[in-house]
C-alpha atoms as a PDB file:
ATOM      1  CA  UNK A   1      75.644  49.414  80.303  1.00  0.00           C
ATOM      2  CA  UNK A   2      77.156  47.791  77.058  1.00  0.00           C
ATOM      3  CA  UNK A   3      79.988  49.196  75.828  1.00  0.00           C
ATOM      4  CA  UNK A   4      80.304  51.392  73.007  1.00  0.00           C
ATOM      5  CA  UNK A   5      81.100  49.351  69.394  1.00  0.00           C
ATOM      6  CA  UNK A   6      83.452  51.897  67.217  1.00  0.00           C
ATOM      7  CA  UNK A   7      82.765  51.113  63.953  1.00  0.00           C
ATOM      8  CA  UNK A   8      84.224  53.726  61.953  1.00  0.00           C
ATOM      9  CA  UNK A   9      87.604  52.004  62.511  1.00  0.00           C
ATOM     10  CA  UNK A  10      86.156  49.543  60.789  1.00  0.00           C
ATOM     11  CA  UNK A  11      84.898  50.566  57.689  1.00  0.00           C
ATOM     12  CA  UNK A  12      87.869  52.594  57.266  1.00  0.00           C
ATOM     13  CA  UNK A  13      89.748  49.429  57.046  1.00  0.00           C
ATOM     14  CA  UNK A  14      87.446  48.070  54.230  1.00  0.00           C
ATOM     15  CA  UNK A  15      88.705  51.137  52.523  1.00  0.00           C
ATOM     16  CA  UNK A  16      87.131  51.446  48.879  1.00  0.00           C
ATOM     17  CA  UNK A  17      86.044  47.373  48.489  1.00  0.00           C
ATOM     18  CA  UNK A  18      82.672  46.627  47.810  1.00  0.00           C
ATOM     19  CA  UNK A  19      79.715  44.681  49.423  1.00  0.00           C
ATOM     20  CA  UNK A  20      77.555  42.663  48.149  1.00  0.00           C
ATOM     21  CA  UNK A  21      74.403  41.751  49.808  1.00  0.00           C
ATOM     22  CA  UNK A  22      72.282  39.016  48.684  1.00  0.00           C
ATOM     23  CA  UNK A  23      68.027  39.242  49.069  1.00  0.00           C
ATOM     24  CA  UNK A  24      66.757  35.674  49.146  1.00  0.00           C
ATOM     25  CA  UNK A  25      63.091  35.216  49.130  1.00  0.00           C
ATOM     26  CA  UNK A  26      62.061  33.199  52.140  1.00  0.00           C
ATOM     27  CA  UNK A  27      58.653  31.854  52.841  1.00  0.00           C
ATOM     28  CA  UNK A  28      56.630  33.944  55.544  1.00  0.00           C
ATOM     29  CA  UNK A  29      55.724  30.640  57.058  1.00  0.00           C
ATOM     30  CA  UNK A  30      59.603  30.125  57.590  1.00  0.00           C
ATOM     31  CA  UNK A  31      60.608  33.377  58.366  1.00  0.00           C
ATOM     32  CA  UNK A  32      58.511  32.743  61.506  1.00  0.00           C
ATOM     33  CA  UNK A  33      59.801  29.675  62.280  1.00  0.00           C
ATOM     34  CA  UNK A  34      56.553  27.388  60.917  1.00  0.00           C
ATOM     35  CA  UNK A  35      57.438  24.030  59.481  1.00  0.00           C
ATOM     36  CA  UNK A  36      55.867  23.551  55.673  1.00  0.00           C
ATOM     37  CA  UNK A  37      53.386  21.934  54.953  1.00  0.00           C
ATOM     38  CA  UNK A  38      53.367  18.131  53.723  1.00  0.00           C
ATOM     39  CA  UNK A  39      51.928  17.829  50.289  1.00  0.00           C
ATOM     40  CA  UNK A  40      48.530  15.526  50.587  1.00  0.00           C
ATOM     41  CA  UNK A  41      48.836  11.979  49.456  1.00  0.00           C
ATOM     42  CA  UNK A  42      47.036  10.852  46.150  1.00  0.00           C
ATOM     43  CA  UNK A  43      44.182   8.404  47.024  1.00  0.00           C
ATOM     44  CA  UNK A  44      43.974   5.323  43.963  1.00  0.00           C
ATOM     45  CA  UNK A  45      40.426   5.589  41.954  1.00  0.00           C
ATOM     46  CA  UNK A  46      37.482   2.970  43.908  1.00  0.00           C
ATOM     47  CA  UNK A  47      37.728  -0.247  41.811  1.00  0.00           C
ATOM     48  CA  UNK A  48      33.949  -1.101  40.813  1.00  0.00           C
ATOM     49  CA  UNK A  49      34.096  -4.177  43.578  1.00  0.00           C
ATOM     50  CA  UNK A  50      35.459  -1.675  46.350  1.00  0.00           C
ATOM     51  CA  UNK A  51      32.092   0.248  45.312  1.00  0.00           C
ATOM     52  CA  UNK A  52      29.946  -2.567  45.560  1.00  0.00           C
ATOM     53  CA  UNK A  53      28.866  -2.263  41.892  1.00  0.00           C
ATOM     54  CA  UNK A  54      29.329  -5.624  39.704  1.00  0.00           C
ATOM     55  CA  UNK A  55      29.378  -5.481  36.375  1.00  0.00           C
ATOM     56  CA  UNK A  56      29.720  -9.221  34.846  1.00  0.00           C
ATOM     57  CA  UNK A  57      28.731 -10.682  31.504  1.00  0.00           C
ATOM     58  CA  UNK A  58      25.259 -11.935  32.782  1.00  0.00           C
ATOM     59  CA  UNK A  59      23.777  -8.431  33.380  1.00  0.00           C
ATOM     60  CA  UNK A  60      25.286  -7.457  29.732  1.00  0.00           C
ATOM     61  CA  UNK A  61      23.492 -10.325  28.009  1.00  0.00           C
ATOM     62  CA  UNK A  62      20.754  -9.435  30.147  1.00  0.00           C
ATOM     63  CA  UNK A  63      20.366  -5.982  28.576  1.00  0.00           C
ATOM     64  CA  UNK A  64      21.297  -7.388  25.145  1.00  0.00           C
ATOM     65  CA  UNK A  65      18.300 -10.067  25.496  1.00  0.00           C
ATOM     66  CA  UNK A  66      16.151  -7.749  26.401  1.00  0.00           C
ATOM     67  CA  UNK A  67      17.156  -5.214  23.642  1.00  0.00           C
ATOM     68  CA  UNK A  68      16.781  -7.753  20.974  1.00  0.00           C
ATOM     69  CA  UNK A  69      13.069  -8.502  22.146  1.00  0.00           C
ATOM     70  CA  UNK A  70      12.366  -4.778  21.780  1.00  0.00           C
ATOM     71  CA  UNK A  71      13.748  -4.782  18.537  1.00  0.00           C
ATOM     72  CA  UNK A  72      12.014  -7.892  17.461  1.00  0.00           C
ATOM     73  CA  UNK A  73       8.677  -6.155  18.266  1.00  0.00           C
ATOM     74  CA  UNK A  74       9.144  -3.111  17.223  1.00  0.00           C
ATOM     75  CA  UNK A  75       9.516  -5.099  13.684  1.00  0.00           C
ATOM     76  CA  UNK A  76       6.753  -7.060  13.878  1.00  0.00           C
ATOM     77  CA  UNK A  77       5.001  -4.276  14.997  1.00  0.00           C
ATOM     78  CA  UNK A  78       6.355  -2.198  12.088  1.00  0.00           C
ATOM     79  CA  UNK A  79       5.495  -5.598   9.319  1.00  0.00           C
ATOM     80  CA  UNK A  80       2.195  -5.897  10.603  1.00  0.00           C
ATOM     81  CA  UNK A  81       0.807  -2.029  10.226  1.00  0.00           C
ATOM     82  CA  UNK A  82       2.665  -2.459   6.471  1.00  0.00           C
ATOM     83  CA  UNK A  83       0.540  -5.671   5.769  1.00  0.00           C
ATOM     84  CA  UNK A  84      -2.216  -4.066   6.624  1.00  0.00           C
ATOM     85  CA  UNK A  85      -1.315  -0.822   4.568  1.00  0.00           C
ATOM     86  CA  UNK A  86      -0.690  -3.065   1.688  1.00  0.00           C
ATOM     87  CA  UNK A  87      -4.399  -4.738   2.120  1.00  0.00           C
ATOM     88  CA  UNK A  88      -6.162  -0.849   2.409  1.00  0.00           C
ATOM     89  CA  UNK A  89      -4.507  -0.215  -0.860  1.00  0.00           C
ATOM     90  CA  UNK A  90      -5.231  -2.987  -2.560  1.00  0.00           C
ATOM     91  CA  UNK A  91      -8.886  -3.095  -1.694  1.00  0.00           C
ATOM     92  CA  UNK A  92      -9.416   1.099  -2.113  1.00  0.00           C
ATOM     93  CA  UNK A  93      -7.924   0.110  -5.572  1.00  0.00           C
ATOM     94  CA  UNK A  94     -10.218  -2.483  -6.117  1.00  0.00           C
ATOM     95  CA  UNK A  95     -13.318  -0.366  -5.083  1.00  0.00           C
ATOM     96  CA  UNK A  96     -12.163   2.539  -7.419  1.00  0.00           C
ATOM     97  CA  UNK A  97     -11.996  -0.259  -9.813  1.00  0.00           C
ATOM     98  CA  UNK A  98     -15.307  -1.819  -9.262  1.00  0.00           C
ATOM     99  CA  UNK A  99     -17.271   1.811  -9.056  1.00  0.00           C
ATOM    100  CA  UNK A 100     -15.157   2.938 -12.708  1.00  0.00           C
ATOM    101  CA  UNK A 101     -16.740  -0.508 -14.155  1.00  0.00           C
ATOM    102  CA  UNK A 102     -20.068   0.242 -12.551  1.00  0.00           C
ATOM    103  CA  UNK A 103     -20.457   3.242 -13.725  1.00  0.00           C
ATOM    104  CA  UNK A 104     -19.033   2.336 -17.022  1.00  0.00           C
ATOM    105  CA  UNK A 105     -21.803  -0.680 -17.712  1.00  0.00           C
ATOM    106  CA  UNK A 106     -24.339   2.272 -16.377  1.00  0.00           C
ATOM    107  CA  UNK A 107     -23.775   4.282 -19.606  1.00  0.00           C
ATOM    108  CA  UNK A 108     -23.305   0.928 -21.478  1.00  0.00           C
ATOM    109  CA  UNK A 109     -26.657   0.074 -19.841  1.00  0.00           C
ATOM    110  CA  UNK A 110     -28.787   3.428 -21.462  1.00  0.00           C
ATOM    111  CA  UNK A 111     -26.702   3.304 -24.752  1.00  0.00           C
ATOM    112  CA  UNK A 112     -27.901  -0.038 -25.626  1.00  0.00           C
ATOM    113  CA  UNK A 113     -31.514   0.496 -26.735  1.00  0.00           C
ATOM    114  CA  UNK A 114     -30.013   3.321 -28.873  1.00  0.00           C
ATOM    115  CA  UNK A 115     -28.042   0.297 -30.368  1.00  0.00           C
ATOM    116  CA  UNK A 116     -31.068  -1.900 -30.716  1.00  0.00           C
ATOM    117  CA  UNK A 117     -33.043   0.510 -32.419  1.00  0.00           C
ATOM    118  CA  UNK A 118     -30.103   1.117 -34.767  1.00  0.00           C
ATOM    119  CA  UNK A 119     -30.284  -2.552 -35.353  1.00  0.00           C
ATOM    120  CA  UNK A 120     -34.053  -2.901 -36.324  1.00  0.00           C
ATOM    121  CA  UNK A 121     -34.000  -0.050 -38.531  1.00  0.00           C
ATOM    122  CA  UNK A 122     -31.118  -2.073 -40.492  1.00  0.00           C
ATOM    123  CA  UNK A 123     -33.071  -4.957 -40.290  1.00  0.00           C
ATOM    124  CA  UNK A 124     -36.434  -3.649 -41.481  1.00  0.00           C
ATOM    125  CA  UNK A 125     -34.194  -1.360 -44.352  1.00  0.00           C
ATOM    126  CA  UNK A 126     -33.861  -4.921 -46.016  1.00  0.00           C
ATOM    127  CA  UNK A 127     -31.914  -4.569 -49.160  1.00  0.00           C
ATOM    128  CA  UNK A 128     -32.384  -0.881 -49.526  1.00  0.00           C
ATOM    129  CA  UNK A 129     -28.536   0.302 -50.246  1.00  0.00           C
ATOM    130  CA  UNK A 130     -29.337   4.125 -50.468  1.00  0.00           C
ATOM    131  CA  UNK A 131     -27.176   6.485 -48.699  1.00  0.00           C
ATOM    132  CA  UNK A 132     -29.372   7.117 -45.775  1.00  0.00           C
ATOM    133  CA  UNK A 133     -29.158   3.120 -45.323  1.00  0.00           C
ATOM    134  CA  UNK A 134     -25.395   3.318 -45.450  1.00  0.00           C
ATOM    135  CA  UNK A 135     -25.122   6.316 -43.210  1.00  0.00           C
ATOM    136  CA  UNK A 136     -27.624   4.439 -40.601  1.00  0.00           C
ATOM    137  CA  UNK A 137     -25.747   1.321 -41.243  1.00  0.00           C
ATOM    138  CA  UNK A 138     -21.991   3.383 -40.432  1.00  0.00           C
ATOM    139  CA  UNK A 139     -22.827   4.793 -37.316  1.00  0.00           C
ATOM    140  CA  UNK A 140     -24.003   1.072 -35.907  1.00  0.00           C
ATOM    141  CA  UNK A 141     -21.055   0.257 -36.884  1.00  0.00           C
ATOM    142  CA  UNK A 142     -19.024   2.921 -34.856  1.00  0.00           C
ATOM    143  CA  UNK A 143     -21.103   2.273 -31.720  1.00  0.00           C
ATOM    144  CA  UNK A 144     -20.545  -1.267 -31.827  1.00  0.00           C
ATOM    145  CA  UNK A 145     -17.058  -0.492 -32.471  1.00  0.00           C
ATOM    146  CA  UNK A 146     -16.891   2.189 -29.368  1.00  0.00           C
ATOM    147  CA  UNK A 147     -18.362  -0.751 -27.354  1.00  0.00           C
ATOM    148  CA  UNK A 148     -15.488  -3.475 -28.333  1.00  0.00           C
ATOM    149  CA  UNK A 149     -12.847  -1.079 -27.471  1.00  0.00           C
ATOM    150  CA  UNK A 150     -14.349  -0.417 -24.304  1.00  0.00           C
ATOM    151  CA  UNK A 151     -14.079  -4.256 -23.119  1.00  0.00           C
ATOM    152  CA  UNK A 152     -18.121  -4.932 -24.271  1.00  0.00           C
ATOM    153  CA  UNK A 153     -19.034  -7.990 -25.878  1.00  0.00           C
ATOM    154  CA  UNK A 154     -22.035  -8.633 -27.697  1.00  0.00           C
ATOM    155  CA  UNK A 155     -23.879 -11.731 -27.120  1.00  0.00           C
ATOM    156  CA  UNK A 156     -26.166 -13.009 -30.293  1.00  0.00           C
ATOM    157  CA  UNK A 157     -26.834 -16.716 -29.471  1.00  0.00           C
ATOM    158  CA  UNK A 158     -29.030 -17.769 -32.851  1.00  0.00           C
ATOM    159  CA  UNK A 159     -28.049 -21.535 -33.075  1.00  0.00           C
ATOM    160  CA  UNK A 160     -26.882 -22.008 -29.692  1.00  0.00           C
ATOM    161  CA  UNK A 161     -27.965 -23.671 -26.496  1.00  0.00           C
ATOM    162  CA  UNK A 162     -29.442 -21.997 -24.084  1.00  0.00           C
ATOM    163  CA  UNK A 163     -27.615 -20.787 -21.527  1.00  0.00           C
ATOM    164  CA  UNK A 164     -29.319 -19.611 -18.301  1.00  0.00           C
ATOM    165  CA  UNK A 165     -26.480 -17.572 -17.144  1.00  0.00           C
ATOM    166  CA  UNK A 166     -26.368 -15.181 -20.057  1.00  0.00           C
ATOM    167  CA  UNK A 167     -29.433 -15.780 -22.061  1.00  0.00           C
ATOM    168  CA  UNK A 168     -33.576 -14.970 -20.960  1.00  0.00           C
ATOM    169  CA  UNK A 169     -36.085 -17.368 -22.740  1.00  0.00           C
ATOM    170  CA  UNK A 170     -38.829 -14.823 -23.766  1.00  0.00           C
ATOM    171  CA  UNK A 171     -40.637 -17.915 -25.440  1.00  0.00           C
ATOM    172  CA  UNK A 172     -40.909 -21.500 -26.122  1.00  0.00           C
ATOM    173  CA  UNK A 173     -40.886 -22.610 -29.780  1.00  0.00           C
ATOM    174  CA  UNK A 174     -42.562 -26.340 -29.940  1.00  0.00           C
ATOM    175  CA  UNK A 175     -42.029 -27.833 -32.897  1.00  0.00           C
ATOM    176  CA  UNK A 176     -39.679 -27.590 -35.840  1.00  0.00           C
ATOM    177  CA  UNK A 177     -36.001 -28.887 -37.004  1.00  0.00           C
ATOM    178  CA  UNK A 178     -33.933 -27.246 -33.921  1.00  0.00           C
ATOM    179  CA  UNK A 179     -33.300 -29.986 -31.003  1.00  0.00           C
ATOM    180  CA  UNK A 180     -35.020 -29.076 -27.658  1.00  0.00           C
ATOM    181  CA  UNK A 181     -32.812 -26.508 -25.621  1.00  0.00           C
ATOM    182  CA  UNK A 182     -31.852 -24.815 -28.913  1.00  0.00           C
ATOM    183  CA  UNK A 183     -32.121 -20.791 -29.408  1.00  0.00           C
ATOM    184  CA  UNK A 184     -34.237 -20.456 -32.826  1.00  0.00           C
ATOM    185  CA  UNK A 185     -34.369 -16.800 -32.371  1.00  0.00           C
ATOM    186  CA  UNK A 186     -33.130 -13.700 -30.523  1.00  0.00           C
ATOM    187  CA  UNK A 187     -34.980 -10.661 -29.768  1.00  0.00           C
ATOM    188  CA  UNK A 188     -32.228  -8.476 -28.005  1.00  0.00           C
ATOM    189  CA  UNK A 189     -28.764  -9.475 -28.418  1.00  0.00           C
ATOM    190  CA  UNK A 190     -27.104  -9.189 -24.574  1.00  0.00           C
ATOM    191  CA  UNK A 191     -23.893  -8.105 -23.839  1.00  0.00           C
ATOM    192  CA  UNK A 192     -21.208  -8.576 -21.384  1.00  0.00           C
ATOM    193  CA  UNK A 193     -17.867  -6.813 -19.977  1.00  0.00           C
ATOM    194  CA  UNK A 194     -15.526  -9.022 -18.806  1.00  0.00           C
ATOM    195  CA  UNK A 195     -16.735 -11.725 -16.488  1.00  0.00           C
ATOM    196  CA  UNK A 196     -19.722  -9.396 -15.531  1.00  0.00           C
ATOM    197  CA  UNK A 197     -23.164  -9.783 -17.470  1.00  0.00           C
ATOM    198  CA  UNK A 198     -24.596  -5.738 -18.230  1.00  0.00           C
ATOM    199  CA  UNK A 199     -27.371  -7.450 -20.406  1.00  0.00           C
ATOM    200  CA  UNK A 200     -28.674 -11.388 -20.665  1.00  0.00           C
ATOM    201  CA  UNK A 201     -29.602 -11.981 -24.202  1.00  0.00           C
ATOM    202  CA  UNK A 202     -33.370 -12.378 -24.914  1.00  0.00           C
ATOM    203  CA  UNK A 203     -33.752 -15.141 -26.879  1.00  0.00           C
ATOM    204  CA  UNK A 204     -37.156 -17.963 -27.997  1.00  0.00           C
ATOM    205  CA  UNK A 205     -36.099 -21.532 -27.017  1.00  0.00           C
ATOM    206  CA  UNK A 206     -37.175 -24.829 -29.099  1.00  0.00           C
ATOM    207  CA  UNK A 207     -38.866 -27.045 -27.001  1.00  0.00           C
ATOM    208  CA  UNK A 208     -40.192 -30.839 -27.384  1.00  0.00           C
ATOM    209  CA  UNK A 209     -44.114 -30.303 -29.023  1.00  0.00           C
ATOM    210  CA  UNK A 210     -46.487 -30.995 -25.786  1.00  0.00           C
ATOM    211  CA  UNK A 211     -48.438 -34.811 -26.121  1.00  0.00           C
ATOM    212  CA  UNK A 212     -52.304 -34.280 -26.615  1.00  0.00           C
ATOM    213  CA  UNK A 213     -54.246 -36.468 -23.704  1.00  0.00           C
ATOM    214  CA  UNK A 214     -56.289 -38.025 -26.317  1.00  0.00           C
ATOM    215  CA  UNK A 215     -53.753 -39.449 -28.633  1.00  0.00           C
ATOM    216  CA  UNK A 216     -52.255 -40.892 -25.647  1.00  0.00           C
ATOM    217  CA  UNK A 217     -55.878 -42.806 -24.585  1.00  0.00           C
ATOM    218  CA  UNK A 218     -56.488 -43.671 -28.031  1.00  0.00           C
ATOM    219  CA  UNK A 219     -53.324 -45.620 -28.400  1.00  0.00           C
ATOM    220  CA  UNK A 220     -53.423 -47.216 -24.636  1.00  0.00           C
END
């Protein structure tokens, strides 16, 4: 058996001093007598050669090259469909423009014997200067004058040379002053737009007089 401690002797001595106790926090792990824990070591970041990836300048100008040919078609893909935008516009432009000038020598085309028979009733009024002359007479003149500002050109060829691409021969004239070829009268005037004929001009031609058979045996 142990023998009895007496403490009250004891803290009688201490009389009226104080204590002071101290709490320090201790880990659980050391409390029961575990060691702590190393802290883990920090491993470096794989270089790109430890990974067994390269990366060198050929494989960048590789990817550039190849970049630059993509590039290079997409433009002359993109130039190409422009070129041939351009050309659809310019010939849809040109066929609005060639059916406007068609149509536009159509009603040029039915207004002309209008024209013409304005023109023989001057012709036949001869020196008749009445008002109904001179009213006939004005509104020629305004339908000629329409015509001009609309690009037409009247053809009268009286003293010319015939000209097969804008003139008709309706008849041969033998005989008289005019050289062969000449035009010694017109029938219709013609008219033209442009380079483009709407009408040819019909027109008598002087022509060399034809040789009789005879006179030529009588003189052989």
């Amino acid at each position: 058996m142990h023998d009895d401690i007496d403490l009250s002797g004891q803290l009688k001595d201490l009389g009226n001093d104080e204590i002071e106790i101290e709490f320090v926090d201790v880990d659980e792990s050391v409390s029961r007598g575990q060691p702590e824990p190393e802290p883990e070591p920090e491993i470096p970041p794989e270089s790109p050669r430890e990974t067994g990836i390269e990366v060198s300048d050929e494989s960048a100008a590789a990817r550039t090259e190849r970049l630059q040919a993509e590039l290079d078609h997409v433009r002359d893909v993109y130039l190409r469909k422009l070129a041939e935008f351009d050309n659809f516009r310019k010939r849809v432009e040109r066929e609005r423009d060639e059916l406007r000038q068609a149509a536009l020598e159509d009603f040029v085309r039915e207004l002309l014997p209008v024209i013409d028979n304005f023109d023989r009733a001057l012709q036949h009024a001869g020196d008749d200067s009445g008002a109904f002359h001179q009213g006939v007479e004005m509104i020629a003149k305004q339908l000629h004058d329409t015509l001009e500002r609309k690009g037409v050109t009247e053809i009268n060829p009286l003293g010319e040379m015939f000209n097969p691409e804008v003139h008709e021969a309706v008849q041969r004239v033998e005989g008289g002053d005019q050289p062969p070829g000449t035009v010694v009268f017109v029938m219709l005037k013609g008219y033209t737009r442009g380079d483009r004929l709407i009408r040819p001009a019909l027109v008598g031609v002087a022509v060399e007089p034809a040789t009789l058979e005879g006179d030529a045996g009588g003189e052989s």
